[in-house]
C-alpha atoms as a PDB file:
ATOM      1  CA  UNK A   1      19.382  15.656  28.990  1.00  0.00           C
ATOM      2  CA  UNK A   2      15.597  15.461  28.616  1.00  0.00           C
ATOM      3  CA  UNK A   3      15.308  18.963  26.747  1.00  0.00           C
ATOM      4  CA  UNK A   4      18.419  17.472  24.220  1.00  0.00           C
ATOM      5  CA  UNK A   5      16.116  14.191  24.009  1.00  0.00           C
ATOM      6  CA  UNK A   6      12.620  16.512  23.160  1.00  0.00           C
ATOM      7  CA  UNK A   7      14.841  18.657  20.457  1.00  0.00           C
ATOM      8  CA  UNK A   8      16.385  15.488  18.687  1.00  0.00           C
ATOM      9  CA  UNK A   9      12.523  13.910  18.802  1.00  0.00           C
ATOM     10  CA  UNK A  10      11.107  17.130  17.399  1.00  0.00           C
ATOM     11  CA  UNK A  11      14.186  17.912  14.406  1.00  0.00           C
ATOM     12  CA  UNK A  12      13.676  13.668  13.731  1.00  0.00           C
ATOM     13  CA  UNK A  13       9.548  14.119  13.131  1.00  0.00           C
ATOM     14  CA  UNK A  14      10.218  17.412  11.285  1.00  0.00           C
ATOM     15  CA  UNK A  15      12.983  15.569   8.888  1.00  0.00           C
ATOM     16  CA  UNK A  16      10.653  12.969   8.128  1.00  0.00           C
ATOM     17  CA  UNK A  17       7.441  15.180   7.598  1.00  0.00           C
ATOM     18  CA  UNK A  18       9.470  17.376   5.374  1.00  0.00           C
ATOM     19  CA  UNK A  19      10.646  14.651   2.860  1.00  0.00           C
ATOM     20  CA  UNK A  20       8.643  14.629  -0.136  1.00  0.00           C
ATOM     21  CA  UNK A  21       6.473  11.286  -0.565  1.00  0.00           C
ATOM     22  CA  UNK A  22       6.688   9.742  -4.436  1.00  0.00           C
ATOM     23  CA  UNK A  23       3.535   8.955  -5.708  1.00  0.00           C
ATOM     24  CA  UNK A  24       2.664   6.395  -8.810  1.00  0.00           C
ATOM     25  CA  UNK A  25       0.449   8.441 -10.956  1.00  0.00           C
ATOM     26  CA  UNK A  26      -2.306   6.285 -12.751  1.00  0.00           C
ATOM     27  CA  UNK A  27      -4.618   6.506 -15.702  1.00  0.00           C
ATOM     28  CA  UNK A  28      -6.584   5.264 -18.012  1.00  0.00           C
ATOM     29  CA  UNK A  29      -6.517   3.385 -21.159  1.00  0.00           C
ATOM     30  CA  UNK A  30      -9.682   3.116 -23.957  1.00  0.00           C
ATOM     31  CA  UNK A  31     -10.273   2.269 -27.774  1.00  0.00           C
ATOM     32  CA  UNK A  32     -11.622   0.553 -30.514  1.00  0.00           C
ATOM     33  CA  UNK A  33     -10.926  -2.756 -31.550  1.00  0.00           C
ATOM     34  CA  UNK A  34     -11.618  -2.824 -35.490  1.00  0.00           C
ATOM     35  CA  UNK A  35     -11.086  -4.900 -38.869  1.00  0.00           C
ATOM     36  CA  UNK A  36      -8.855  -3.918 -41.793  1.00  0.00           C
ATOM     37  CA  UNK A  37     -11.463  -2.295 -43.041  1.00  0.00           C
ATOM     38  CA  UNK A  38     -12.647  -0.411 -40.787  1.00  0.00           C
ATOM     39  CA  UNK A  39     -15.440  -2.304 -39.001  1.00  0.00           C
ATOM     40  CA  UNK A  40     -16.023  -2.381 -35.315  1.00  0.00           C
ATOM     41  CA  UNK A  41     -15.198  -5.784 -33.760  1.00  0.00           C
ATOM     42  CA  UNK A  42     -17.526  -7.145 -30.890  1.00  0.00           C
ATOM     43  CA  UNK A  43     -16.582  -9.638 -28.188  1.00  0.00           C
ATOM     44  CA  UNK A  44     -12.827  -9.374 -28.884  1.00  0.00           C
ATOM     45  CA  UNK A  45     -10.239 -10.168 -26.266  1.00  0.00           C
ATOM     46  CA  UNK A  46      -8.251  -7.579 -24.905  1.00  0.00           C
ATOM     47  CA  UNK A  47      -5.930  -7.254 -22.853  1.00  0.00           C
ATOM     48  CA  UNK A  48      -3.174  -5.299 -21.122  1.00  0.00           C
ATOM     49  CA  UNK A  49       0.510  -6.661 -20.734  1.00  0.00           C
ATOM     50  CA  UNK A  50       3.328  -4.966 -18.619  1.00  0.00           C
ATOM     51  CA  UNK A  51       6.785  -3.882 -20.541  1.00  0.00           C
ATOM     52  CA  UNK A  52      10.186  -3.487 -19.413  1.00  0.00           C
ATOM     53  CA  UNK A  53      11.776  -2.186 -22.386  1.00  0.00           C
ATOM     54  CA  UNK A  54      10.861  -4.187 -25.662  1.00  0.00           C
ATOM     55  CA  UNK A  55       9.862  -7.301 -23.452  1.00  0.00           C
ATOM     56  CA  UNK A  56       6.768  -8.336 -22.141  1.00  0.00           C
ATOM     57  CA  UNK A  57       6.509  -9.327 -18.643  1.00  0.00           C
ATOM     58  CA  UNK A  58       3.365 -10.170 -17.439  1.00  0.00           C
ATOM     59  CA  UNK A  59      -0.543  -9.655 -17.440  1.00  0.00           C
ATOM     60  CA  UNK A  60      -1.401  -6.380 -15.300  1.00  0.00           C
ATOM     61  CA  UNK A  61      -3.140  -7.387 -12.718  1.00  0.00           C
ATOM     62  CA  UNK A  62      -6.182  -4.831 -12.206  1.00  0.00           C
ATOM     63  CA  UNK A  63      -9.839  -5.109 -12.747  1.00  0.00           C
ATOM     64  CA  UNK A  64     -11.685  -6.508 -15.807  1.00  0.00           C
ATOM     65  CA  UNK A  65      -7.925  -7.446 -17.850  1.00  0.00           C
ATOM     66  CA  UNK A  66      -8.490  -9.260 -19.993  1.00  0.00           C
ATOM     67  CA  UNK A  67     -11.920  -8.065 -21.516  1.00  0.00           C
ATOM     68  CA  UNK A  68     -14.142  -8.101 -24.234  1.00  0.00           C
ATOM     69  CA  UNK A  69     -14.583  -5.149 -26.301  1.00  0.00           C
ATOM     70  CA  UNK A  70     -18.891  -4.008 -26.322  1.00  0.00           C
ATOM     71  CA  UNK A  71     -21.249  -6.004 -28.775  1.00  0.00           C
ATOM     72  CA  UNK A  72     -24.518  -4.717 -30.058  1.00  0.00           C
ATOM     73  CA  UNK A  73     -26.137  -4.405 -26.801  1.00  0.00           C
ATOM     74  CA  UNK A  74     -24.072  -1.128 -26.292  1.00  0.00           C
ATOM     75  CA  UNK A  75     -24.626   1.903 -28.064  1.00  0.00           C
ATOM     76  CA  UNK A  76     -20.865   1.438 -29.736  1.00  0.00           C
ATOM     77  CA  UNK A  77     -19.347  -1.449 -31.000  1.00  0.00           C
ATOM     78  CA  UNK A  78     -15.717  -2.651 -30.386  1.00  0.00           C
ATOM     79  CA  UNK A  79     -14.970  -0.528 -27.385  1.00  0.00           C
ATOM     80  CA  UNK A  80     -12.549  -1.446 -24.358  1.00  0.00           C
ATOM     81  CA  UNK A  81     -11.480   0.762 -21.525  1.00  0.00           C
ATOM     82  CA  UNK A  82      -9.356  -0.210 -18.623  1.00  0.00           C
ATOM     83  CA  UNK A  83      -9.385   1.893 -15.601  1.00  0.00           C
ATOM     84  CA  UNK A  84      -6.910   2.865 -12.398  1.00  0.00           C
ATOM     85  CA  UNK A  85      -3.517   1.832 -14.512  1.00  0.00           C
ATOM     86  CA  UNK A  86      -0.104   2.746 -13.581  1.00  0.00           C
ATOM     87  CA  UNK A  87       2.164   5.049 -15.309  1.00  0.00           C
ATOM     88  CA  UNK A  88       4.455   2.951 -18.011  1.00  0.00           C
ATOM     89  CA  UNK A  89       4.459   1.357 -21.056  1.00  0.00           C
ATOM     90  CA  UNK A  90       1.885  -1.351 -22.052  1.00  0.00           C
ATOM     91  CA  UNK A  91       1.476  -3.884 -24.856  1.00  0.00           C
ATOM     92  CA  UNK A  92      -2.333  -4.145 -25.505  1.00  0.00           C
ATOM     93  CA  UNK A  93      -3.268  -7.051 -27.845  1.00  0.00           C
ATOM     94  CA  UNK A  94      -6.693  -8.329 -28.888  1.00  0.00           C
ATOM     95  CA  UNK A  95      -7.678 -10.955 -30.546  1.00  0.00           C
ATOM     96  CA  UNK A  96     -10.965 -12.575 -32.114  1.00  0.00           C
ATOM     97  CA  UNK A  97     -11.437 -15.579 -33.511  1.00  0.00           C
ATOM     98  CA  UNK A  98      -7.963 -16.824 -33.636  1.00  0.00           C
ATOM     99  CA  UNK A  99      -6.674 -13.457 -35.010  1.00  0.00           C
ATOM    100  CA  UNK A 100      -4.918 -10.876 -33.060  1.00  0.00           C
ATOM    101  CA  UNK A 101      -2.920  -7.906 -33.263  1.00  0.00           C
ATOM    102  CA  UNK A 102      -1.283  -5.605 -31.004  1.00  0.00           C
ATOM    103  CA  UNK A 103       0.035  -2.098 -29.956  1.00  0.00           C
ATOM    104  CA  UNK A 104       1.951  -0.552 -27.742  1.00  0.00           C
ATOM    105  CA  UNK A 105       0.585   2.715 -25.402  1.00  0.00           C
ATOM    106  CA  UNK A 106       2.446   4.944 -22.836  1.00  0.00           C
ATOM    107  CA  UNK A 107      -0.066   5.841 -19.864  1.00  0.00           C
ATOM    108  CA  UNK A 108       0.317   8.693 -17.584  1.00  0.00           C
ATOM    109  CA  UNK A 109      -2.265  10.946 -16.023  1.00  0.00           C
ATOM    110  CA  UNK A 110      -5.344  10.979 -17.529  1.00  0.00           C
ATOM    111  CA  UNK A 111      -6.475   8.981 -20.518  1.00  0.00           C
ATOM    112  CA  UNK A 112      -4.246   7.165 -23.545  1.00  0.00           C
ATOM    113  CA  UNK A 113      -6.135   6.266 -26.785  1.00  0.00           C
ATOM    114  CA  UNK A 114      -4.805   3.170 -28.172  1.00  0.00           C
ATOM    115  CA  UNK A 115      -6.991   1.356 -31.240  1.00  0.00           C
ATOM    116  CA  UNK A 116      -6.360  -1.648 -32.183  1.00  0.00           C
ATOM    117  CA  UNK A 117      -6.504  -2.572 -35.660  1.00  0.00           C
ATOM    118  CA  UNK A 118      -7.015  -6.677 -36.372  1.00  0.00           C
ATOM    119  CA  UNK A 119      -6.064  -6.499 -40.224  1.00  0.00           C
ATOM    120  CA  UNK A 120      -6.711 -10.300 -41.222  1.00  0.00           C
ATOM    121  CA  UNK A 121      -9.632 -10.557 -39.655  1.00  0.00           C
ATOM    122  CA  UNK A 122     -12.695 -10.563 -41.506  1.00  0.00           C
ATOM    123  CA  UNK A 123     -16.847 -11.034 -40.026  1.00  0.00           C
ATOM    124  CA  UNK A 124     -18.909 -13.505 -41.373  1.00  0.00           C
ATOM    125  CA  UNK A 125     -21.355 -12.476 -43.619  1.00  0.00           C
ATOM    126  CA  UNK A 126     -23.869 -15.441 -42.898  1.00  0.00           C
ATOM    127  CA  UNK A 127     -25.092 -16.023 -39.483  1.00  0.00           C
ATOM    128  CA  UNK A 128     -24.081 -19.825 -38.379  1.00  0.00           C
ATOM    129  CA  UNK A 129     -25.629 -22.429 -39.735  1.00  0.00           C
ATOM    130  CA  UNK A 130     -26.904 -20.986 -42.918  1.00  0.00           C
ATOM    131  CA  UNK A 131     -24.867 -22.298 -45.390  1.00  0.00           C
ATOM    132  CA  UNK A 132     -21.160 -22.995 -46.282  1.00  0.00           C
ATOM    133  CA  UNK A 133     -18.631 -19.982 -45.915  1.00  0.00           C
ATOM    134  CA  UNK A 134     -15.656 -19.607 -47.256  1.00  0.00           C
ATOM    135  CA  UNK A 135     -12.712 -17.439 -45.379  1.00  0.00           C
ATOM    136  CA  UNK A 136     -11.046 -15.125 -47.859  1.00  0.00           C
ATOM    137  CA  UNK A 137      -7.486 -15.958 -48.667  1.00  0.00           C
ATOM    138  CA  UNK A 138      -4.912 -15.391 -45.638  1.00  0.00           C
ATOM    139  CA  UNK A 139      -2.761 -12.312 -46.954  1.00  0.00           C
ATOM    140  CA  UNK A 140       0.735 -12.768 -44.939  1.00  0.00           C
ATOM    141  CA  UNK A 141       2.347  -9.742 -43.358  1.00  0.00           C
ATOM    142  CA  UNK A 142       5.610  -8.754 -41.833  1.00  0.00           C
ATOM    143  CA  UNK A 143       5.142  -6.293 -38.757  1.00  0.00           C
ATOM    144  CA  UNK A 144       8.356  -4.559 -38.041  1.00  0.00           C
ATOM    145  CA  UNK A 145       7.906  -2.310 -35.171  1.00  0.00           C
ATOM    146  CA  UNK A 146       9.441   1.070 -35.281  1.00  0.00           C
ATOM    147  CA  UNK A 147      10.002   3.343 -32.196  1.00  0.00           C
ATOM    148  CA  UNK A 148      10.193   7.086 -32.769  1.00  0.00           C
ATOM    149  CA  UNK A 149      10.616   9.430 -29.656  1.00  0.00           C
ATOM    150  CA  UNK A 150      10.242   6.993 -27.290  1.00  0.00           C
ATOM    151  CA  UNK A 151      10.887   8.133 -24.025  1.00  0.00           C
ATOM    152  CA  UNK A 152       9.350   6.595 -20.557  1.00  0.00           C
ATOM    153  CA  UNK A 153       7.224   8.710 -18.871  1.00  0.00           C
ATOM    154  CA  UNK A 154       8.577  10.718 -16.221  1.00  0.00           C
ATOM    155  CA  UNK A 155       7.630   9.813 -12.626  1.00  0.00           C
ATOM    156  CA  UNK A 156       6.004  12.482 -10.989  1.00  0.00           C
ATOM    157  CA  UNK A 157       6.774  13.792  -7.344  1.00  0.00           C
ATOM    158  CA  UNK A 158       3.505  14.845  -5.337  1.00  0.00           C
ATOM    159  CA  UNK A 159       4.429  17.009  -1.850  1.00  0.00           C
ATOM    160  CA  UNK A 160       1.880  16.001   0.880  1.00  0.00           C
ATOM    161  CA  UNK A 161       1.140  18.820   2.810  1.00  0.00           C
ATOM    162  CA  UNK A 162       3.825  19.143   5.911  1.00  0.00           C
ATOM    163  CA  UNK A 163       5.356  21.262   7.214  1.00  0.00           C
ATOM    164  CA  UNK A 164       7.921  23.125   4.929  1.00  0.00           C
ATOM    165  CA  UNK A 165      11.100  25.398   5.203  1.00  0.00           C
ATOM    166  CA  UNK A 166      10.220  27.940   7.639  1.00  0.00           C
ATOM    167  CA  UNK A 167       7.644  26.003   9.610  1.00  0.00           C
ATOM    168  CA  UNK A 168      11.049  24.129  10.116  1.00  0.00           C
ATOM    169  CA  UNK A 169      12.978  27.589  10.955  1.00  0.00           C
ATOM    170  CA  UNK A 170      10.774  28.442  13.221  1.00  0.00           C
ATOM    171  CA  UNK A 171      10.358  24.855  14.797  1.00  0.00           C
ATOM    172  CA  UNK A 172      14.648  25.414  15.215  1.00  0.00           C
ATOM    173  CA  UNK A 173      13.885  29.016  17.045  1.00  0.00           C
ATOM    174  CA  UNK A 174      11.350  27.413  19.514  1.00  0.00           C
ATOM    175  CA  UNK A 175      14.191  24.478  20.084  1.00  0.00           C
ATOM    176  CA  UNK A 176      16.508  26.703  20.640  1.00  0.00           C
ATOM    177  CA  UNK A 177      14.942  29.409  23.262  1.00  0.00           C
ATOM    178  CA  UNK A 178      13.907  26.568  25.131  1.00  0.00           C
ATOM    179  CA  UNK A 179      17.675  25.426  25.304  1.00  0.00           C
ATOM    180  CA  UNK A 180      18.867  29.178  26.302  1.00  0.00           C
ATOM    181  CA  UNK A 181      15.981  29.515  29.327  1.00  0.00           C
ATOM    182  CA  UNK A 182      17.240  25.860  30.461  1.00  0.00           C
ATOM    183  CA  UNK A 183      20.938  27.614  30.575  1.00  0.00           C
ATOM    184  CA  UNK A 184      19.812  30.564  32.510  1.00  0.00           C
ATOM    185  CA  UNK A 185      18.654  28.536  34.937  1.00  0.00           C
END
């Protein structure tokens, strides 16, 4: 009864070492945050939104989201990166000043590039305080989003090491000669 106990304890701990563990592959996400014409934007909000489907669902909850995009301190302007995200679709917006925009990026191992272009907005040519400025006309837009190719990412299956097949065969061989020596005697 004991030896039938030790074989069912080893072939359990073998089964469960031998299943495959799924892991959540993450990555990263970085770009620029510019104007409609073409000019880096400092200081802009960004930040990273959870999908399921076409519907948002949340703020991601990992470090630095939201953030601002680098000023003139760095060596680039407008930049944003976020680090250690999940595999999946995100909505990234940013926004500056009351305008923002938005776009959508698929993240799996490794790094997506995803600018962001703020078309409306527009910097101010005079510092604050010098003088009256006038904001250029608001040109209104209609943003239809189209989806080509879409497909979610594919979750990935990483194999820990454990033992496999014939460390199993030859777990089953051990079992068993133990069983026939307990028979003969």
């Amino acid at each position: 009864m004991k030896v039938l106990r030790a074989i069912t304890v080893v072939f359990v701990i073998l089964y469960l070492a031998a299943i495959p563990i799924h892991c959540i592959s993450m990555g990263s996400i970085s770009g620029m945050v510019t104007s409609g014409d073409n000019a880096a934007i400092p200081d802009a909000t960004v930040a990273l939104w959870m999908m399921d489907g076409d519907v948002i669902t949340g703020l991601l909850e990992i470090e630095d989201n939201p953030q601002y995009t680098t000023n003139q301190t760095s060596p680039v302007v407008g930049l944003y990166s976020f680090f250690n995200v999940p595999s999946g679709v995100y909505n990234i917006t940013a926004e500056k000043d009351g305008y923002w925009f938005f776009t959508e990026a698929v993240v799996t191992e490794g790094t997506t590039t995803a600018n962001i272009v703020i078309p409306e907005y527009v910097a101010s040519e005079y510092p604050a305080g010098l003088g009256p400025y006038e904001p250029p006309e608001r040109q209104y837009f209609t943003y239809v989003p189209v989806i080509i190719n879409r497909t979610p990412p594919e979750p990935t299956i990483t194999r820990t090491s454990g033992p496999d097949i014939l460390a199993f065969a030859i777990a089953m061989l051990f079992a068993l000669s133990i069983v026939r020596k307990r028979k003969k005697i």
